[in-house]
Structures are given as structure tokens and as C-alpha cells.
Protein backbone atom coordinates (compact mmCIF):
# COMPACT_ATOMS: atom_id res chain seq x y z
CA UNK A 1 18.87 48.87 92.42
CA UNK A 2 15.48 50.10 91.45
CA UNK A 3 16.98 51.90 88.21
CA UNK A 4 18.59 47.95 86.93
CA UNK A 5 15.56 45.90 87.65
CA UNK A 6 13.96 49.19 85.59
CA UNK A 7 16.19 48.47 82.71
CA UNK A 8 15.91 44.97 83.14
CA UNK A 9 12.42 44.94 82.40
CA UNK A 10 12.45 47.06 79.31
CA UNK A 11 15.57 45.07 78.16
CA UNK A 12 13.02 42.11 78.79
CA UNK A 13 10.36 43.41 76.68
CA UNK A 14 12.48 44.79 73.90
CA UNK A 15 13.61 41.38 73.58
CA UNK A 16 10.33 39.75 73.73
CA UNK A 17 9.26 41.82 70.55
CA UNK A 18 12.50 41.24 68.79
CA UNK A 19 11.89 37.68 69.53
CA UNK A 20 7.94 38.32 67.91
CA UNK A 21 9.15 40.49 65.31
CA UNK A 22 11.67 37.62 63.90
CA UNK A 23 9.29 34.78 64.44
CA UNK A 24 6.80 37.32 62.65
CA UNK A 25 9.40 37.57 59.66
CA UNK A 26 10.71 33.71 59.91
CA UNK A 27 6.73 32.83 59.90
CA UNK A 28 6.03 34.79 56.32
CA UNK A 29 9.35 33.41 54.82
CA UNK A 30 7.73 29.71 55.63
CA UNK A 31 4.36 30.63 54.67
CA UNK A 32 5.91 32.24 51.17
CA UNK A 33 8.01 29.32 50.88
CA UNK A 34 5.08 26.97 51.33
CA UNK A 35 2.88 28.65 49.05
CA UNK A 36 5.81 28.45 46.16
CA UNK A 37 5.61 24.31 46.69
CA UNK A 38 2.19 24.86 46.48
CA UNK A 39 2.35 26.14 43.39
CA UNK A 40 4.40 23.95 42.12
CA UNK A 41 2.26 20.62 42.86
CA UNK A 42 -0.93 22.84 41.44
CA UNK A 43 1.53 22.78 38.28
CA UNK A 44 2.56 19.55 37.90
CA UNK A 45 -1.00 18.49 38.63
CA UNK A 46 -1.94 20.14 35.73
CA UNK A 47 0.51 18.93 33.68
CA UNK A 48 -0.57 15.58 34.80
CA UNK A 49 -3.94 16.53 33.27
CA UNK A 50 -2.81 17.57 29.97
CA UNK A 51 -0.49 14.62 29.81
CA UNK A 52 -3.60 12.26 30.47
CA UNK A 53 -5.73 14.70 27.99
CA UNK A 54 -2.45 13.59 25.20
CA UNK A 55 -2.33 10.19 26.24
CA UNK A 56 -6.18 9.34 26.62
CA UNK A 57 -6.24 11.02 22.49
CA UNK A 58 -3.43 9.32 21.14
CA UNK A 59 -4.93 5.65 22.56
CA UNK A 60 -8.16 6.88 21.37
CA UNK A 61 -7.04 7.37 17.90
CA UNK A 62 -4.59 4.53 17.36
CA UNK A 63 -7.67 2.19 18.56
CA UNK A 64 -9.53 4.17 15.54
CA UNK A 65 -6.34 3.14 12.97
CA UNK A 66 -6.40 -0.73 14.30
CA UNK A 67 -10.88 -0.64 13.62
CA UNK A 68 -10.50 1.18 10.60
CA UNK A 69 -7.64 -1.20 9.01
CA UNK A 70 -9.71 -4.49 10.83
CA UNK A 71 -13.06 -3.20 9.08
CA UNK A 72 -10.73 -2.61 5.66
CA UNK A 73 -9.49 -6.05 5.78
CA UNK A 74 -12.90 -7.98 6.89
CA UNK A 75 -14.70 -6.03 3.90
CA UNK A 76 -12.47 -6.48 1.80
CA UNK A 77 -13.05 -10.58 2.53
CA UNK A 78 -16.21 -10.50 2.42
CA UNK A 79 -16.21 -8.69 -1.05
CA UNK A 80 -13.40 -11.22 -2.06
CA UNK A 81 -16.25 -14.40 -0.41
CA UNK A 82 -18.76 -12.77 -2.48
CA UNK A 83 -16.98 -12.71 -5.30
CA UNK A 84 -15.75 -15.94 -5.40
CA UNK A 85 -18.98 -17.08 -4.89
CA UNK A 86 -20.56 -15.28 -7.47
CA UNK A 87 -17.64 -17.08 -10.01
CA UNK A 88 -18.75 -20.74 -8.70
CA UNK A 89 -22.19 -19.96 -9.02
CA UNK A 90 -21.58 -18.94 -12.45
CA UNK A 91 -19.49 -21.88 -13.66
CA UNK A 92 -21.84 -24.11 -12.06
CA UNK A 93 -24.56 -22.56 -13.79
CA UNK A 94 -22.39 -23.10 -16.97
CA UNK A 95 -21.72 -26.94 -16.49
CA UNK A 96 -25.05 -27.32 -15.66
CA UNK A 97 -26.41 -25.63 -18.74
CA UNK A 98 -23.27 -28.03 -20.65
CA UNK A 99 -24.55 -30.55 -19.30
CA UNK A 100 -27.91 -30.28 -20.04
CA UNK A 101 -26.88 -29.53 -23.90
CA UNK A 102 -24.71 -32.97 -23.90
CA UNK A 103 -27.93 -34.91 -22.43
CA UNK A 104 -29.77 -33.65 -25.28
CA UNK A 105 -27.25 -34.37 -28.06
CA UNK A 106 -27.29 -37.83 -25.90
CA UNK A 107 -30.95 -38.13 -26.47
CA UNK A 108 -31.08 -37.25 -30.14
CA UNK A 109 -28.15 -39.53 -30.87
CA UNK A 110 -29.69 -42.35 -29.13
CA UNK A 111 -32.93 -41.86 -30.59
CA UNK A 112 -31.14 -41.69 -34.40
CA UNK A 113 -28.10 -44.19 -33.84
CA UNK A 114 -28.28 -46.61 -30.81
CA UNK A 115 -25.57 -48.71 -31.93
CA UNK A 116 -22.79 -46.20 -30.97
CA UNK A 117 -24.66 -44.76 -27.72
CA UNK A 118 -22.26 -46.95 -25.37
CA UNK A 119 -18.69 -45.06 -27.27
CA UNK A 120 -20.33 -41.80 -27.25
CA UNK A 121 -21.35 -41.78 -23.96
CA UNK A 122 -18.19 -43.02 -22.19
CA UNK A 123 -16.63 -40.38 -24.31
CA UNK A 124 -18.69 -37.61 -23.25
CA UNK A 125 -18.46 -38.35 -19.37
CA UNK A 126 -14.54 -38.45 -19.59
CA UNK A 127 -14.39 -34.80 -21.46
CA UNK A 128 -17.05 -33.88 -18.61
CA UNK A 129 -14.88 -35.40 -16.29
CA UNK A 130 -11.82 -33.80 -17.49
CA UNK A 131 -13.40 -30.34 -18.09
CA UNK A 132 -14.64 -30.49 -14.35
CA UNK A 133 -11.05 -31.34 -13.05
CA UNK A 134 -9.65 -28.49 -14.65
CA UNK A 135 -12.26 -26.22 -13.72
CA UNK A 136 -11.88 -27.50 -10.13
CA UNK A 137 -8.12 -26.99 -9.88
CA UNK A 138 -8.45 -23.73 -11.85
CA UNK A 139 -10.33 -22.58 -9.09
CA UNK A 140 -8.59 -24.10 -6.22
CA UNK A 141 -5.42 -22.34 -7.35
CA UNK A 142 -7.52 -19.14 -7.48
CA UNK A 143 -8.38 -19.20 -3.90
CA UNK A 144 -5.53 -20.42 -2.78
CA UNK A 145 -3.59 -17.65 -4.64
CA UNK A 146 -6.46 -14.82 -3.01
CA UNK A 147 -6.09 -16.38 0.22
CA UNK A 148 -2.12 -16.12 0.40
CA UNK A 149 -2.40 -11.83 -0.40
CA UNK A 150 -5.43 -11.08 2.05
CA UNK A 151 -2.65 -13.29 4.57
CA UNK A 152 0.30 -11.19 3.36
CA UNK A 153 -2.01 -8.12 3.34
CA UNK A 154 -3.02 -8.87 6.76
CA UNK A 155 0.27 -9.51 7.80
CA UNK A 156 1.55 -5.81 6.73
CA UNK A 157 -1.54 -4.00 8.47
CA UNK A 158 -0.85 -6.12 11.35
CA UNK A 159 3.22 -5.27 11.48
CA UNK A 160 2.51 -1.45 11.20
CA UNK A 161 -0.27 -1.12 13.87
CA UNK A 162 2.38 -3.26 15.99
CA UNK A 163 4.73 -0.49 15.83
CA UNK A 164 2.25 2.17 15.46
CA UNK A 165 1.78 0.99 19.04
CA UNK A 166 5.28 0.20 20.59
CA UNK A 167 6.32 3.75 19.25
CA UNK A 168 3.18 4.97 21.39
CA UNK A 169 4.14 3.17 24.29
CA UNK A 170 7.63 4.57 24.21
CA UNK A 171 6.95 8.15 23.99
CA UNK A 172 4.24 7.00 27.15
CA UNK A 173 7.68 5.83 29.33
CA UNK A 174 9.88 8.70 28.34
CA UNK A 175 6.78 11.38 29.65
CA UNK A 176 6.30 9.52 33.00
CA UNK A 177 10.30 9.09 33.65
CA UNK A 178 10.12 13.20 33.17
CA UNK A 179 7.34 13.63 35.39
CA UNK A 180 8.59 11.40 38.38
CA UNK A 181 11.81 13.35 38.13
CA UNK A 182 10.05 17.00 38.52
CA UNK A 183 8.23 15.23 41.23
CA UNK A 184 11.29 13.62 42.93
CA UNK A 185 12.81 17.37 42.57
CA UNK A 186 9.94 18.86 44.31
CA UNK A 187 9.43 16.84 47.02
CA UNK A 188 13.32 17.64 47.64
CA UNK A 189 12.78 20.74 47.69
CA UNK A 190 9.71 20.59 50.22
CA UNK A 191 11.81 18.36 52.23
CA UNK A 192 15.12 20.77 52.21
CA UNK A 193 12.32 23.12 53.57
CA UNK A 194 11.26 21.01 56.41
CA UNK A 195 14.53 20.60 57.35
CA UNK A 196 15.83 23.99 58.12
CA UNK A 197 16.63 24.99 61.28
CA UNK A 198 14.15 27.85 62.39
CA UNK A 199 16.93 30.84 64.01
């Protein structure tokens, strides 16, 4: 009786260290397991990072393309404004020195021959008048004309930085639909983990 309960107790304690020794081995298998997912979030938070890092440039340097082209195109206005005005300033200058020519043939005529003043006059004004009509629409057309290519131009620059950007925003889906699915895959994983039975 002695020599079972003897037996019995060492049978006891052999089984208490098996039981230690597996929960010993079961315990570094988690622990190993856990430090793998570990590693894997540490990765995909770094590839997080370098896809911000990508991201963050590319938005950075399209914004660069859409200043440079709107500095282009509000330059390139202004030089067309300044030119323009430079033109009406010189053809005013021009009708104004005309005009100042035709008042002085006025004068002398009407100092040498008053009786045709009245005729010469009324013809003067209407080739003044004329002259200033065509100068007018002349110019009208001109503008009109520079106006419709800095619209077309603008249009273009506008269309390509418009799909500059939608391409940008594509490529922007098609990396975050990857990365949720890495992420949905690890946190499977970590889950499959959880959920096995500890023998």
C-alpha cells in the first residue's frame, strides 16, 4: 500500500513537469508566433510611411506643375496687357500727333482761303472719323482674337493638370486597396492565432 501511494506521488510529479514542460514549449511557440505578427505590423507600418513619404511628394510636385503653368499663363497676360497697351498708347499718340498736323493745315487754310473752310473741314472730320473707326475695329478684332488663344491656351493647361491629377488620384486608390488587403490578411492571421486551442 505504502509502495502505490509511493508511485503515485512520483507519477504525480512526473506529470506535473510534463504538464510545465509543454506549457513551457506551447508558451515559446505563442510568444514566437506573436513576435512574427509583430513584425509584420512594424512592416506594414513602415510601408505606410514610405507610402505617405510617395504620396506627400507626388501632391507636392503636381501642386508645383498647376503654380508653375498658373504663373506661365498670368505672365504671359500681363505681358500680352502690356503690350496691348503699349500699341494703344502708340496709335493714340499717332492720331493725336494727326490730328494736331490737320488743325494746322486747318489754320493755314483758313487763314489763306476762308471761303472753302466749311467743305474742308467737314471733309477732314469724316476721314478722321473714318480713320478712327477702322483703327478702333482693327484693334477690337486684335484683342478679341488674343483673348480667344490665352482662353484656348488656358483651356489646354487646364485639361492636362485635370488629368495630371485624376491619374494621381488613381494610382492613390489602387495603393490603399493593396494595403487594406495585407492588413485584412494580417489581422487573419493574428486572429487564426487567437483562436487555437492551447493542448
Amino acid at each position: 500500500m505504502v509502495r502505490k501511494k509511493i508511485d503515485t506521488n512520483e507519477d504525480l510529479k512526473g506529470f506535473k513537469e510534463e504538464i510545465i514542460h509543454q506549457f513551457h514549449v506551447i508558451s515559446e511557440n505563442v510568444i514566437d508566433q506573436v513576435k512574427q505578427v509583430a513584425e509584420g505590423i512594424v512592416a506594414v507600418d513602415q510601408k505606410l510611411d514610405r507610402f505617405r513619404e510617395e504620396i506627400k511628394g507626388e501632391v507636392e510636385q503636381r501642386h508645383e506643375i498647376l503654380s508653375y503653368a498658373i504663373t506661365s499663363v498670368s505672365e504671359k497676360m500681363e505681358e500680352t496687357r502690356q503690350e496691348l497697351k503699349t500699341e494703344i498708347q502708340g496709335v493714340r499718340q499717332g492720331l493725336e500727333t494727326k490730328i494736331q498736323e490737320v488743325r494746322q493745315e486747318l489754320k493755314t487754310e483758313i487763314q489763306g482761303v476762308h471761303q472753302g473752310l466749311d467743305t474742308s473741314i467737314q471733309e477732314t472730320r469724316q476721314e478722321l472719323k473714318t480713320e478712327i473707326q477702322g483703327v478702333h475695329q482693327g484693334l477690337k478684332a486684335e484683342i478679341q482674337g488674343v483673348q480667344q488663344e490665352l482662353k484656348t491656351e488656358i483651356q489646354g493647361t487646364r485639361k492636362e493638370i485635370l488629368a495630371a491629377t485624376k491619374l494621381s488620384y488613381a494610382e492613390l486608390d489602387r495603393r490603399l486597396m493593396t494595403l487594406e488587403k495585407e492588413f485584412d490578411e494580417l489581422k487573419h492571421r493574428v486572429e487564426k492565432i487567437e483562436s487555437r486551442p492551447i493542448s
